[in-house]
Protein backbone atom coordinates (compact mmCIF):
# COMPACT_ATOMS: atom_id res chain seq x y z
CA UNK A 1 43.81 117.21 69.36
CA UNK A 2 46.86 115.24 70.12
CA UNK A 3 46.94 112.53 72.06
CA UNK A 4 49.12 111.82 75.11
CA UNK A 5 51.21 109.71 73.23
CA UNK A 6 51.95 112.11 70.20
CA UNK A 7 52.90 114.35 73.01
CA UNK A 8 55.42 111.92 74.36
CA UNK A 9 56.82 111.32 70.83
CA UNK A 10 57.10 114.95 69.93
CA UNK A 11 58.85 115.76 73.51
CA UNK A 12 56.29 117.58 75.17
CA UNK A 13 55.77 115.12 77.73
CA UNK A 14 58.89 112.87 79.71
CA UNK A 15 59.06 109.51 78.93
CA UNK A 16 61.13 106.43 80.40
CA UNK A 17 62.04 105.46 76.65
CA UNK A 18 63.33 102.26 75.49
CA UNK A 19 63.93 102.02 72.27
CA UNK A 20 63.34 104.64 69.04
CA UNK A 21 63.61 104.40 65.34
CA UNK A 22 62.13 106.24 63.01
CA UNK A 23 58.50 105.00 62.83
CA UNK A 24 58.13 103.66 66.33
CA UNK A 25 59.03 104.16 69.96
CA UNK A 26 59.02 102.43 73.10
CA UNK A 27 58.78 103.32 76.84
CA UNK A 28 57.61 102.53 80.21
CA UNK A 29 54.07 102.21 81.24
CA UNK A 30 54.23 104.93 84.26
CA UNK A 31 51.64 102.71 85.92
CA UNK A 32 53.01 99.29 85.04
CA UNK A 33 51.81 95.84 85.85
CA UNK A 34 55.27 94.78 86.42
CA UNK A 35 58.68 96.20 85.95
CA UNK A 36 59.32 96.34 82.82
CA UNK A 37 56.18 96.93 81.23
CA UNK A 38 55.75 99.11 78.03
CA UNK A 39 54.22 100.57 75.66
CA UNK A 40 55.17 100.43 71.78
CA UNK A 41 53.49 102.86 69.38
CA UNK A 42 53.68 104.09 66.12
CA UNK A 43 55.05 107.84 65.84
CA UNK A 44 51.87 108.05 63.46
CA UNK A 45 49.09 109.15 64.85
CA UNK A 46 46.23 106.15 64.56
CA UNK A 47 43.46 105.27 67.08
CA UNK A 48 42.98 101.71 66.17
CA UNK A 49 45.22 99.42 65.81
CA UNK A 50 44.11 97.74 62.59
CA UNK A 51 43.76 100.85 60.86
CA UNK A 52 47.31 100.31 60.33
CA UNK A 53 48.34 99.96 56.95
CA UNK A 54 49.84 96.22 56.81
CA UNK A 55 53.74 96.52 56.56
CA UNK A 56 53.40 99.32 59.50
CA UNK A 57 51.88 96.70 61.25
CA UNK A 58 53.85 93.80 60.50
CA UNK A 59 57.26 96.56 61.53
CA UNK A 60 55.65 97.56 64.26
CA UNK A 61 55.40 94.00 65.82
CA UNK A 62 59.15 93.22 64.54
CA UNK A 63 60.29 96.75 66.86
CA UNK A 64 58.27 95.44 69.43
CA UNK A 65 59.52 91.81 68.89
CA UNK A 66 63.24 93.09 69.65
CA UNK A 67 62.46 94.98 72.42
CA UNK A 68 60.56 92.14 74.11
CA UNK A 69 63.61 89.90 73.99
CA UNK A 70 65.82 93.22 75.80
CA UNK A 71 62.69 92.92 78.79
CA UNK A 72 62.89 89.33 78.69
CA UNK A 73 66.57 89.30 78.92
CA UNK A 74 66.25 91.73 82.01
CA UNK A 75 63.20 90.99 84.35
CA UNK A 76 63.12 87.62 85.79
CA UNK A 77 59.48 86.25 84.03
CA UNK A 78 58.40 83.21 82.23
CA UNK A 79 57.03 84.67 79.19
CA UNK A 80 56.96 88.56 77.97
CA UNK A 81 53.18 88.65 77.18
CA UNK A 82 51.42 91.34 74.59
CA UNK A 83 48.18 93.26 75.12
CA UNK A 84 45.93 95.04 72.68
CA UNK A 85 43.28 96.78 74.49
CA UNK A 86 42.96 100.33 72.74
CA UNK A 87 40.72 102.10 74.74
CA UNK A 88 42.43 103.90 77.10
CA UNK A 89 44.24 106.34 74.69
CA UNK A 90 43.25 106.85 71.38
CA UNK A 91 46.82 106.18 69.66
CA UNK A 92 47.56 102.32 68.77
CA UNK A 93 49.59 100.64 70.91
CA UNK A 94 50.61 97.46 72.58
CA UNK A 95 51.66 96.15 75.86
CA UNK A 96 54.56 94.51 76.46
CA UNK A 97 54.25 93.02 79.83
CA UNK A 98 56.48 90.84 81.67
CA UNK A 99 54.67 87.90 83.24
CA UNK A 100 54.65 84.56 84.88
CA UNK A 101 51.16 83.45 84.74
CA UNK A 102 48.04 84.39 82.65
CA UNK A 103 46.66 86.43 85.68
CA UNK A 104 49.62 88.74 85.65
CA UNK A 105 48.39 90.73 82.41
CA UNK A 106 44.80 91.60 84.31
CA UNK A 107 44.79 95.47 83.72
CA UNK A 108 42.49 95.40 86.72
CA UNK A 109 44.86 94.67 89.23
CA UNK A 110 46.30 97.41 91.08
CA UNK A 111 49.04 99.21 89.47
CA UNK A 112 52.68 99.18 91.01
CA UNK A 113 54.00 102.51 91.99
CA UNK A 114 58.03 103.13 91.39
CA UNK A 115 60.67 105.73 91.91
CA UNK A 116 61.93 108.22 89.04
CA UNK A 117 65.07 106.21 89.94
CA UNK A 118 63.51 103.01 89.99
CA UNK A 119 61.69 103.47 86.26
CA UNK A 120 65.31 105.39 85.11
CA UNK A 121 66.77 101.71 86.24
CA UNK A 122 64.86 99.46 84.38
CA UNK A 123 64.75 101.26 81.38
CA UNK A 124 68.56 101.71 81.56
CA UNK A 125 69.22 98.24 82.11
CA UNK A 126 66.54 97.01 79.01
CA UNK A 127 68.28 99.70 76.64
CA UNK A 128 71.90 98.09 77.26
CA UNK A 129 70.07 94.65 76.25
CA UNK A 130 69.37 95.86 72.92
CA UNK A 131 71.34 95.19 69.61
């Protein structure tokens, strides 16, 4: 069974994306810490994150890498801080999370709700920071 995530890559489900290539995407968090949050997965379908074979691992963190500095370059934070959890959906990915303080990455703080409008914003304005 696919998970949510395959779904997003193979277009059955909307996403707020960021950035795509041919091995990764990524997009939004729909129920973000802080604007600008996102996710970054392999297209490849792999639960755990270090079941990754090495250079997809080492790429994936360079795709993530570039589309930390487009957040960073956007949303006013101090640092653009990574996550690794890997429970909540069995496809490996990471967060990319905009923060200001080591609090501001606790996943069990409540979640901040935006527009269609307001998600179609930020990701707009990260894309145009990418090169």
């Amino acid at each position: 069974m696919l998970s949510i995530f395959s779904k997003i890559v193979n277009g059955e489900i909307p996403c707020y994306k960021i950035a795509e290539d041919e091995q990764f995407l990524a997009f939004l968090d729909i129920n973000p810490l802080n604007a600008g949050h996102t996710l970054v997965i392999p297209k490849r379908e792999e639960d755990y994150l270090f079941d990754l074979e090495d250079n997809e691992l080492a790429d994936l963190m360079v795709f993530a890498k570039k589309v930390a500095l487009a957040i960073d370059r956007v949303v006013k934070c101090k640092r653009v801080g990574i996550a690794v959890l890997g429970l909540e959906v069995p496809h490996a990915h990471i967060h990319l999370v905009p923060i200001d303080g080591i609090y501001d990455i606790d996943f069990s703080k409540p979640k901040l709700k935006f527009t269609q409008e307001e998600f179609q914003d930020i990701a707009s304005k990260i894309r145009a920071q990418l090169s």
